[in-house]
C-alpha atoms as a PDB file:
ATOM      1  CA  UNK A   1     -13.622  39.091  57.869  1.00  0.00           C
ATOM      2  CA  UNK A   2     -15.260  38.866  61.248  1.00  0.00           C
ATOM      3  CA  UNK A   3     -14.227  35.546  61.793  1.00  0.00           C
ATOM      4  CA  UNK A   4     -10.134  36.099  60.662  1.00  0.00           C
ATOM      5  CA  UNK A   5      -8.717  35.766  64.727  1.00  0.00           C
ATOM      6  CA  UNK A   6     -11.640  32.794  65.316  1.00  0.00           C
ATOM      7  CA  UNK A   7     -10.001  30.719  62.293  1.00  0.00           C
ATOM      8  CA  UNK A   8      -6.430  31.486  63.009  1.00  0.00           C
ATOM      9  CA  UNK A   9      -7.316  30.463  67.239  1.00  0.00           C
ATOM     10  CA  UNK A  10      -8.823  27.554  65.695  1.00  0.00           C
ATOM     11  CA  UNK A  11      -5.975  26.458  63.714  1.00  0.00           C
ATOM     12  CA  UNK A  12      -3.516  27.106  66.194  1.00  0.00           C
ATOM     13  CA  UNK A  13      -5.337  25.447  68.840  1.00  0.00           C
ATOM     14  CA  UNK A  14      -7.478  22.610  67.673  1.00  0.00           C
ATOM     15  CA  UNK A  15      -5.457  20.132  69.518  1.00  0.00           C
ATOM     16  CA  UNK A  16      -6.124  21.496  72.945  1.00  0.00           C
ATOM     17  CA  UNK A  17     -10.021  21.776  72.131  1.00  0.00           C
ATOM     18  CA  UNK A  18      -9.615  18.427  71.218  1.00  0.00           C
ATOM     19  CA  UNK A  19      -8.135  17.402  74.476  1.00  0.00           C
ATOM     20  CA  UNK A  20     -10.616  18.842  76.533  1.00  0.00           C
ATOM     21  CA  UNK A  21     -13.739  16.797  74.211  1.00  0.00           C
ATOM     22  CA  UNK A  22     -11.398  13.754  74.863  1.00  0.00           C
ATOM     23  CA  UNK A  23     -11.390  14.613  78.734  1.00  0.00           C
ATOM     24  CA  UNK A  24     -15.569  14.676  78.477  1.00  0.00           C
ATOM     25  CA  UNK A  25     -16.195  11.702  76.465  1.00  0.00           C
ATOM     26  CA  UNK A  26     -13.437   9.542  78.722  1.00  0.00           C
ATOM     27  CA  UNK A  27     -15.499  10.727  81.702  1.00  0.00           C
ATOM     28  CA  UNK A  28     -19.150  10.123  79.912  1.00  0.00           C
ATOM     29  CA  UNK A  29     -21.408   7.348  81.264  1.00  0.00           C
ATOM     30  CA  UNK A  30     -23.119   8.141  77.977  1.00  0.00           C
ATOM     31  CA  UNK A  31     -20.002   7.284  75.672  1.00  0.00           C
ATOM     32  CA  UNK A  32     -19.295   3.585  76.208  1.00  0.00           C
ATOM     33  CA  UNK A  33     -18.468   3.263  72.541  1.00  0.00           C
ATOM     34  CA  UNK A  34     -16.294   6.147  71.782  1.00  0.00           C
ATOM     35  CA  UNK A  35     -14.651   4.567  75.678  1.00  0.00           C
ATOM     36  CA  UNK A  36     -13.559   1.616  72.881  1.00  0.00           C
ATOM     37  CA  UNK A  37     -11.758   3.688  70.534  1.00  0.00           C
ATOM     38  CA  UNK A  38      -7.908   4.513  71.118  1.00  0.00           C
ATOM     39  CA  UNK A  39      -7.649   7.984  72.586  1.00  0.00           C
ATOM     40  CA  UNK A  40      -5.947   9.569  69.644  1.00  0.00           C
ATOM     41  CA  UNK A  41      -7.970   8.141  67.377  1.00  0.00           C
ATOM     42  CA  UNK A  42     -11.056  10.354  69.106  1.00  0.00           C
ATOM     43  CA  UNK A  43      -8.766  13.035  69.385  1.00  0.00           C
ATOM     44  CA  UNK A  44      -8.154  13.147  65.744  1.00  0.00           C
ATOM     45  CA  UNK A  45     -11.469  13.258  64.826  1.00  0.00           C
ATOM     46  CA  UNK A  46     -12.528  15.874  66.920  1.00  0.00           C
ATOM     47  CA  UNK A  47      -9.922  17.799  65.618  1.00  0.00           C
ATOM     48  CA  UNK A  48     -11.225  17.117  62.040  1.00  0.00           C
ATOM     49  CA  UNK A  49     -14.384  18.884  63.448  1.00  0.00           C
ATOM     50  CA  UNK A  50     -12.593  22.044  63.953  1.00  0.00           C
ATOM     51  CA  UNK A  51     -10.467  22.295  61.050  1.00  0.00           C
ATOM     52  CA  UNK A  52     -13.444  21.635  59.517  1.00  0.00           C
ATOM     53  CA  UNK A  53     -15.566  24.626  61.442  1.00  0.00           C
ATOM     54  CA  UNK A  54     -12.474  26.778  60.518  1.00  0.00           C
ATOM     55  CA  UNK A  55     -12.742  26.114  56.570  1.00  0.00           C
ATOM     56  CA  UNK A  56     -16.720  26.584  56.610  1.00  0.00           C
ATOM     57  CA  UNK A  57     -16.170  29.950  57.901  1.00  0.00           C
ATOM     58  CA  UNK A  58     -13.651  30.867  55.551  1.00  0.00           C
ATOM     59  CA  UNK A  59     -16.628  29.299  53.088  1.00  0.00           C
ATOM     60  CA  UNK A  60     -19.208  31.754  54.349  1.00  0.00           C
ATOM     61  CA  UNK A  61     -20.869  29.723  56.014  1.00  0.00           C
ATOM     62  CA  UNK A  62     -22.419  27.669  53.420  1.00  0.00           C
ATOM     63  CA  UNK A  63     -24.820  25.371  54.717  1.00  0.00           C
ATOM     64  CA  UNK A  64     -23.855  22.435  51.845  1.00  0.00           C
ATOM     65  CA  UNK A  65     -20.384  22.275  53.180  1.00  0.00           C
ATOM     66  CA  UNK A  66     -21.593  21.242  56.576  1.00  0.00           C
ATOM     67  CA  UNK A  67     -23.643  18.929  55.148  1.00  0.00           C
ATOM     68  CA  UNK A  68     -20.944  17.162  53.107  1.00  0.00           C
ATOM     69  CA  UNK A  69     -18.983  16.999  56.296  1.00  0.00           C
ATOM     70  CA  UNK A  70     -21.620  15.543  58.784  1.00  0.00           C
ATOM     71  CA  UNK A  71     -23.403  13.258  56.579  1.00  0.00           C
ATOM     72  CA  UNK A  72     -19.949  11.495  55.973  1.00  0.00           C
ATOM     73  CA  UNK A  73     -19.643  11.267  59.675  1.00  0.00           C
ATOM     74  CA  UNK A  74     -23.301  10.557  60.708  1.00  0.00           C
ATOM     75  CA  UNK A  75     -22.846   7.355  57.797  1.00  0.00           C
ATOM     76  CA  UNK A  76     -19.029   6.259  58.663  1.00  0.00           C
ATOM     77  CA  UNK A  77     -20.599   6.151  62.429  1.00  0.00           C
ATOM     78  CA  UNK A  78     -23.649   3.923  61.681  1.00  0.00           C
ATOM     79  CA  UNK A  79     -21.316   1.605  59.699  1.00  0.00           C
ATOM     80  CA  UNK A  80     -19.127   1.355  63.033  1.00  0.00           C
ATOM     81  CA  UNK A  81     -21.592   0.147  65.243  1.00  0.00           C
ATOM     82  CA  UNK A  82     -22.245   3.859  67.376  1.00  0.00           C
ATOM     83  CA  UNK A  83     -25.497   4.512  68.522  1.00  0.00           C
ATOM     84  CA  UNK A  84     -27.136   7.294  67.663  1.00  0.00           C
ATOM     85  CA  UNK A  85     -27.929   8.657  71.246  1.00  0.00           C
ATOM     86  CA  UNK A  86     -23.552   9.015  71.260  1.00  0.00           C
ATOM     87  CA  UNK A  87     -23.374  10.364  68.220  1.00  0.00           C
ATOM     88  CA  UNK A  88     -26.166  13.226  69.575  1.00  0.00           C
ATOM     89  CA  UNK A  89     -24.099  13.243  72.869  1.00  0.00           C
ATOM     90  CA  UNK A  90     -20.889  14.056  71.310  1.00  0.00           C
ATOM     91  CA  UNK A  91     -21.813  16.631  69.113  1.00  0.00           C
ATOM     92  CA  UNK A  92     -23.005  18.478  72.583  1.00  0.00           C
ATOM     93  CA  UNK A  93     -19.553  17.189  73.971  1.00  0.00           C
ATOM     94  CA  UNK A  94     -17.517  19.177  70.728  1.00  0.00           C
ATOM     95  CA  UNK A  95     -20.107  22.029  70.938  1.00  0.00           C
ATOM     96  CA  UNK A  96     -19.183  22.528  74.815  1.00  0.00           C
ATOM     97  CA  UNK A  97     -15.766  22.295  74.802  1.00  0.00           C
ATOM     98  CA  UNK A  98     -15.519  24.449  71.782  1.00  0.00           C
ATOM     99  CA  UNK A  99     -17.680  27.419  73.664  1.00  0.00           C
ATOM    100  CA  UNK A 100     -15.560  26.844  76.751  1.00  0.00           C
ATOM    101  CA  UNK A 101     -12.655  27.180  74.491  1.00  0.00           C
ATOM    102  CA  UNK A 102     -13.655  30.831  73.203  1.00  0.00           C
ATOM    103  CA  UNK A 103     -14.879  31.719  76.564  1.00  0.00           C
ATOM    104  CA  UNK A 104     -11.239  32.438  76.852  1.00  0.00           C
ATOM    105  CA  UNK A 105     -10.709  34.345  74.425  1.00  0.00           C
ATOM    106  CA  UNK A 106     -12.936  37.598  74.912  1.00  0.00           C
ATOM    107  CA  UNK A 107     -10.972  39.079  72.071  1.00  0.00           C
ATOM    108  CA  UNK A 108     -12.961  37.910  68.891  1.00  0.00           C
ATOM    109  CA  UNK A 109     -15.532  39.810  69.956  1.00  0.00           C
ATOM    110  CA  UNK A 110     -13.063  43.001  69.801  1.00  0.00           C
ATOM    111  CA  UNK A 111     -14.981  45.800  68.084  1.00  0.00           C
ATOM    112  CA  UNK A 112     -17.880  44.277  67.324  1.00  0.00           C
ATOM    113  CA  UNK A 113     -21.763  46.035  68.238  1.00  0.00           C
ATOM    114  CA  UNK A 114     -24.059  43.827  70.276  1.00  0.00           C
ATOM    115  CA  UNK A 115     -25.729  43.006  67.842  1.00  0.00           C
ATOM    116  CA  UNK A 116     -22.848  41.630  65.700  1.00  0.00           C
ATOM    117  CA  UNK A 117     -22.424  39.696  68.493  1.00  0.00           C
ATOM    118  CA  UNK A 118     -25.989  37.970  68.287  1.00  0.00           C
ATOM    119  CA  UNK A 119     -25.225  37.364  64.504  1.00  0.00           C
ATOM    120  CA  UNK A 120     -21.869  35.996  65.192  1.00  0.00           C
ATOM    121  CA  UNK A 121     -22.755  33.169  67.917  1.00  0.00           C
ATOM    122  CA  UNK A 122     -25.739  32.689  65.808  1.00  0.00           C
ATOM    123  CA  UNK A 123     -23.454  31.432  63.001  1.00  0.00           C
ATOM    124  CA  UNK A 124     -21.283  29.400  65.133  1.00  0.00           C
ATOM    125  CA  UNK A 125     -24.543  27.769  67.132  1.00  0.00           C
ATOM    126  CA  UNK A 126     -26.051  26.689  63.274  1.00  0.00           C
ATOM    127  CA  UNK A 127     -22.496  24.855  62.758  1.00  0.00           C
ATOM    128  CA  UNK A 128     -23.455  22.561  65.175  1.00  0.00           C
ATOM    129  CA  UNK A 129     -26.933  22.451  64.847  1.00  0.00           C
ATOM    130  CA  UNK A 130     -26.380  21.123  61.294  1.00  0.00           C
ATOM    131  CA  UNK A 131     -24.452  19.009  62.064  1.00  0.00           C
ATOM    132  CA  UNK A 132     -26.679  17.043  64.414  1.00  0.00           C
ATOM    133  CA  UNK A 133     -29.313  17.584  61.895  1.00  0.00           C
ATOM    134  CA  UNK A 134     -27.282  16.143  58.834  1.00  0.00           C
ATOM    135  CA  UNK A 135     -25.448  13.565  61.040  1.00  0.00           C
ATOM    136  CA  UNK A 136     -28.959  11.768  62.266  1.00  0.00           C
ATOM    137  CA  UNK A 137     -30.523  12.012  58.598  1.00  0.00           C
ATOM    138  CA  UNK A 138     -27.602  10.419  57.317  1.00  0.00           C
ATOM    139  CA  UNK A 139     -27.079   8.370  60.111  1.00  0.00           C
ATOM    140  CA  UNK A 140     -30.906   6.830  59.417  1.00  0.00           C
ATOM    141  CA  UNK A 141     -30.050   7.312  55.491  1.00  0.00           C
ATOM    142  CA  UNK A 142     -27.305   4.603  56.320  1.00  0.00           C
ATOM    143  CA  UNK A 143     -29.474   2.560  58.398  1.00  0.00           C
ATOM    144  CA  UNK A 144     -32.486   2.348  55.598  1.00  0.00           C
ATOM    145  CA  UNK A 145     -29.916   1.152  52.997  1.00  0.00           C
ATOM    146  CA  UNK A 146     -28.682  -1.164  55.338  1.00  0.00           C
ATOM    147  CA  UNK A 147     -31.916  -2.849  55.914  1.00  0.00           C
ATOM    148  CA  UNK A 148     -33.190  -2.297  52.296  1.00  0.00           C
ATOM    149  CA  UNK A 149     -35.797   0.230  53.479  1.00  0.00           C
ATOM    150  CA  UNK A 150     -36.091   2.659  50.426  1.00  0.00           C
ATOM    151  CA  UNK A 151     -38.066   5.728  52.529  1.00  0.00           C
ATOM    152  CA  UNK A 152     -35.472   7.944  52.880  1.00  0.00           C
ATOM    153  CA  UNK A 153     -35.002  11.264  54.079  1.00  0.00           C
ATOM    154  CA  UNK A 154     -35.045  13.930  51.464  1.00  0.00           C
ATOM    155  CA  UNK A 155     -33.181  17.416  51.604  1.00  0.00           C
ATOM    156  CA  UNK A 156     -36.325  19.096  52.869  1.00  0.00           C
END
């Protein structure tokens, strides 16, 4: 599988990824909430996000496992009190410090023809890219139930 030495980087090193979102969102203007949380706390989620990016590749790639996974967090982070604007900021956060991650680490790309290459960061851009897009839905999901608003935001 193309992605065998991504997932076993990701495993082995989703604590220091993890570090390095901490050291953005500690240093954010834009992150006043997450500021509130303990630091391991945010740690430990983040880290969730990659073990989680490591299992949907093993998945394929399926686009209904990301979904399960961000719509729990986009809902669990309405009912906390984050606004939305943070929860779109730290997805960029995870998303940068998980590209500045692999930036060293030329070696997944081993072997692979250019346009493998396209293909491959294409995959790993639509993780995160669903996730903002199934966080937010759910995110406003949470908020209609909340306020007993029954448009809600289908699938499509």
């Amino acid at each position: 599988m193309v992605f065998d030495h991504l997932i076993q980087l990701l495993d082995s090193n989703k604590r220091e990824i993890a570090l390095s979102y901490y050291d953005q969102v500690k240093n954010s203007d834009y992150m006043k909430t997450y500021h509130m949380l303990e630091p391991e706390k945010v740690i430990a989620r983040e880290e969730s996000t990659y073990v989680h990016l490591a299992e949907w590749l093993k998945s394929g790639s399926v686009n209904t496992d990301a979904e399960k996974f961000f719509d729990k967090v986009g809902s669990d982070r309405y009912k906390e009190g984050f606004p939305l604007s943070e929860l779109n900021y730290a997805l960029f956060i995870s998303k940068k410090a998980f590209y500045e991650f692999i930036k060293s680490h030329p070696e997944i790309l081993d072997g692979l023809k250019p346009q493998e290459i396209v293909e491959y960061f294409g995959i790993l851009s639509n993780y995160f890219a669903l996730g903002g897009f199934y966080m937010v839905r759910s995110y406003i999901n949470t908020l209609f139930e909340t306020l007993d608003i029954n448009d809600r935001l289908s699938r499509e």
